[in-house]
N, C-alpha and C. Protein backbone atom coordinates (compact mmCIF):
# COMPACT_ATOMS: atom_id res chain seq x y z
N UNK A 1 0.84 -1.21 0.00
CA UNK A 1 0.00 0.00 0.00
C UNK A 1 0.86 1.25 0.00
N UNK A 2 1.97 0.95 -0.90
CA UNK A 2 3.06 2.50 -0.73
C UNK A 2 2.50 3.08 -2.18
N UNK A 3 2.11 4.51 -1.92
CA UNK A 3 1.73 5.41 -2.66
C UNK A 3 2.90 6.44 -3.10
N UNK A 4 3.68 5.52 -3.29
CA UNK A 4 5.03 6.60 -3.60
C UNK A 4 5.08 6.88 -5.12
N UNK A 5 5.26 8.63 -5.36
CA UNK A 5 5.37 8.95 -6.84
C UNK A 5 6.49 8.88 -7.56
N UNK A 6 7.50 7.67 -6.94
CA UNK A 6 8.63 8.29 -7.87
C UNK A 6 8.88 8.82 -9.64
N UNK A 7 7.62 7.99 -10.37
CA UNK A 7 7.83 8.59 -11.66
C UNK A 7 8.01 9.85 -11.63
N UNK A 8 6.92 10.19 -11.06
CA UNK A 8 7.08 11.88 -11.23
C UNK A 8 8.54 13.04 -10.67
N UNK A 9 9.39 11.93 -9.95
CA UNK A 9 10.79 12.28 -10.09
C UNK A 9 11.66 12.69 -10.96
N UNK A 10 11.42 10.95 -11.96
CA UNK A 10 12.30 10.30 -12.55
C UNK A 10 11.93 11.15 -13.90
N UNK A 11 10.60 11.94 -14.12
CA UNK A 11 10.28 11.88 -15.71
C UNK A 11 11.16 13.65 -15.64
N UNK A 12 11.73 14.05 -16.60
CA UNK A 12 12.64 15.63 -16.81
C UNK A 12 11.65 16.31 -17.32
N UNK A 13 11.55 17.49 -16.52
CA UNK A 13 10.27 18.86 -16.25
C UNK A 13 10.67 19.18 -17.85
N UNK A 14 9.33 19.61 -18.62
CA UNK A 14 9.58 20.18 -19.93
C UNK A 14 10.19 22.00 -19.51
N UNK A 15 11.46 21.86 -20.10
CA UNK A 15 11.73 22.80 -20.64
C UNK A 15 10.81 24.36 -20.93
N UNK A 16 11.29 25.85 -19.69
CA UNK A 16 11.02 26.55 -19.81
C UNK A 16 10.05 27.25 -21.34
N UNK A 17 8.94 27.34 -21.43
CA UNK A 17 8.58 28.37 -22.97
C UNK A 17 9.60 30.04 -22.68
N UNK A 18 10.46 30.09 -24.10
CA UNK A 18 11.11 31.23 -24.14
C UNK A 18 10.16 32.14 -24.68
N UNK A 19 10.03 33.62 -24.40
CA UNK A 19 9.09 34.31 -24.62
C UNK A 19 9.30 34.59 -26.21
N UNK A 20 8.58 35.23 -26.53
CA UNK A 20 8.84 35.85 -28.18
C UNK A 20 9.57 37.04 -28.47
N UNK A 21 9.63 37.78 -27.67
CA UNK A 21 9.60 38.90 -27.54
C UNK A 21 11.57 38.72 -27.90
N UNK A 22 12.07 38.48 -26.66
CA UNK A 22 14.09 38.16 -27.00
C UNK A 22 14.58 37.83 -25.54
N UNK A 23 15.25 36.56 -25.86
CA UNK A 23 15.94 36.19 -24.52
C UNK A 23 16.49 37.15 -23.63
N UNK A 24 16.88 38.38 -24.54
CA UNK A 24 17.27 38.98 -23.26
C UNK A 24 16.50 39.86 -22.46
N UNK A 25 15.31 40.20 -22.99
CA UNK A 25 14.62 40.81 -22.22
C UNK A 25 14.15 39.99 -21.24
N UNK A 26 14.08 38.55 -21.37
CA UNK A 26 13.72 37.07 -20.09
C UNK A 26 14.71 37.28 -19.58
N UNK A 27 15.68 37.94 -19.81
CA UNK A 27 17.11 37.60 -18.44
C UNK A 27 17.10 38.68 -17.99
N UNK A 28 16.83 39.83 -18.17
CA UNK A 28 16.91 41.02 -17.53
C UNK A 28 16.69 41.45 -16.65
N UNK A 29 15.35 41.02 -16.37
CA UNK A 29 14.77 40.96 -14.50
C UNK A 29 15.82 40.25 -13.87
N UNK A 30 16.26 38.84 -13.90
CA UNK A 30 17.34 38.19 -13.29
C UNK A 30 18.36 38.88 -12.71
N UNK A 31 19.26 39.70 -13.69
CA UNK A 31 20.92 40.36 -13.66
C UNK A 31 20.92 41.57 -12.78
N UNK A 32 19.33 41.98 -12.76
CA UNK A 32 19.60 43.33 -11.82
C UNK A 32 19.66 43.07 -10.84
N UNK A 33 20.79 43.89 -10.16
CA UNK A 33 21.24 43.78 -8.34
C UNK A 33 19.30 44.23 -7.64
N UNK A 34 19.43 43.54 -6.40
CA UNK A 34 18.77 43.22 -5.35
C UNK A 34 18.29 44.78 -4.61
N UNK A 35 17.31 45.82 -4.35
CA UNK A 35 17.50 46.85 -4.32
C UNK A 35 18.42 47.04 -2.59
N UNK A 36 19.40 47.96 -2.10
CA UNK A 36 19.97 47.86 -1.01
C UNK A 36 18.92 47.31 0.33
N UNK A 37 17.70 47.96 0.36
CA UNK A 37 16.63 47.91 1.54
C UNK A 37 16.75 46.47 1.35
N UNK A 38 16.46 46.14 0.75
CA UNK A 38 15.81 44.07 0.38
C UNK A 38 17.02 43.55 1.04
N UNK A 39 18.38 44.12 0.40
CA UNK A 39 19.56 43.11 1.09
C UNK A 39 19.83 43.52 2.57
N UNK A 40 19.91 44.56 3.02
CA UNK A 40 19.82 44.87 4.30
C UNK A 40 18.68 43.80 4.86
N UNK A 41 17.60 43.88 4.73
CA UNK A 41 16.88 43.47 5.52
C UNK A 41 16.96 41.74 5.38
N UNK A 42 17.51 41.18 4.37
CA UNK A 42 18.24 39.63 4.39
C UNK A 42 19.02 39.38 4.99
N UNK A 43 20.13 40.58 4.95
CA UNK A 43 21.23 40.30 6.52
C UNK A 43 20.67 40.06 7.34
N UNK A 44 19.62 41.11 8.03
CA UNK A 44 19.26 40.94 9.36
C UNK A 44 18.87 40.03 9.31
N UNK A 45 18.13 39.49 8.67
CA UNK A 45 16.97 38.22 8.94
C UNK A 45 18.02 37.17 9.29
N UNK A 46 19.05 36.87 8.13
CA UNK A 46 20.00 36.01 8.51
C UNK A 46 20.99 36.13 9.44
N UNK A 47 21.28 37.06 10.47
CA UNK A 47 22.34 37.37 11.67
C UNK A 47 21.09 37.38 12.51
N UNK A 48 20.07 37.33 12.23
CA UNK A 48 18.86 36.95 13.87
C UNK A 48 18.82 35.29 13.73
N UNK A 49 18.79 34.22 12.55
CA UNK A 49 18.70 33.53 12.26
C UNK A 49 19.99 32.77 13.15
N UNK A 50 20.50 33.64 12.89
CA UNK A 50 22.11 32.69 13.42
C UNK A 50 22.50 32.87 15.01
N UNK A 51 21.43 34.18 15.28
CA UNK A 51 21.59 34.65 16.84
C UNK A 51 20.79 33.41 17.29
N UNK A 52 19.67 33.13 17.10
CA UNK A 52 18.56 32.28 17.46
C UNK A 52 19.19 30.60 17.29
N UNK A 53 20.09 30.25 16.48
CA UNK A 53 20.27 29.01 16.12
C UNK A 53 21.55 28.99 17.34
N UNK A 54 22.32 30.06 17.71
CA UNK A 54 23.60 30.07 18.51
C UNK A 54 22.77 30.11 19.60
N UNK A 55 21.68 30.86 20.37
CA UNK A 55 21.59 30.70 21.37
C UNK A 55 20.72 29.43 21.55
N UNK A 56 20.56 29.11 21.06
CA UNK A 56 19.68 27.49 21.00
C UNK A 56 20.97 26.40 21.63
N UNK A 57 21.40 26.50 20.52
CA UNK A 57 23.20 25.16 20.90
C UNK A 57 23.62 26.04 22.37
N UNK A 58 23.45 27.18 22.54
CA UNK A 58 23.95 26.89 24.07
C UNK A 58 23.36 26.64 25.15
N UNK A 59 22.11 26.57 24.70
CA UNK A 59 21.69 26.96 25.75
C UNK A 59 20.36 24.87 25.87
N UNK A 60 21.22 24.58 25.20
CA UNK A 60 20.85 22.95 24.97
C UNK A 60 21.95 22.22 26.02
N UNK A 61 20.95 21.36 26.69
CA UNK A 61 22.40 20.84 27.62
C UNK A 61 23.31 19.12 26.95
């Protein structure tokens, strides 16, 4: 009674549709830097992330 999907692993996702318009206008959103506010606020998230995971291990006996 195992309901396991592996086909749906095993079978390779079709291939992105490229727009019509020109590949590079599909890559363009991609290449632009991150605006500063957004990355600031990913640091923090990730140095609270790491405050919270450090004071956890010490505070584990």
């Amino acid at each position: 009674s195992h309901s396991l999907t592996f086909p749906n692993i095993v079978t390779p996702t079709p291939p992105l549709p490229i727009p019509s318009s020109s590949p590079l206008e599909f890559l363009r959103p991609r290449l632009k830097p991150p605006p500063p506010h957004l990355l600031s606020s990913a640091l923090a998230f990730l140095r609270s992330c790491l405050k919270l995971t450090a004071c956890d291990r010490i505070s584990d006996p």
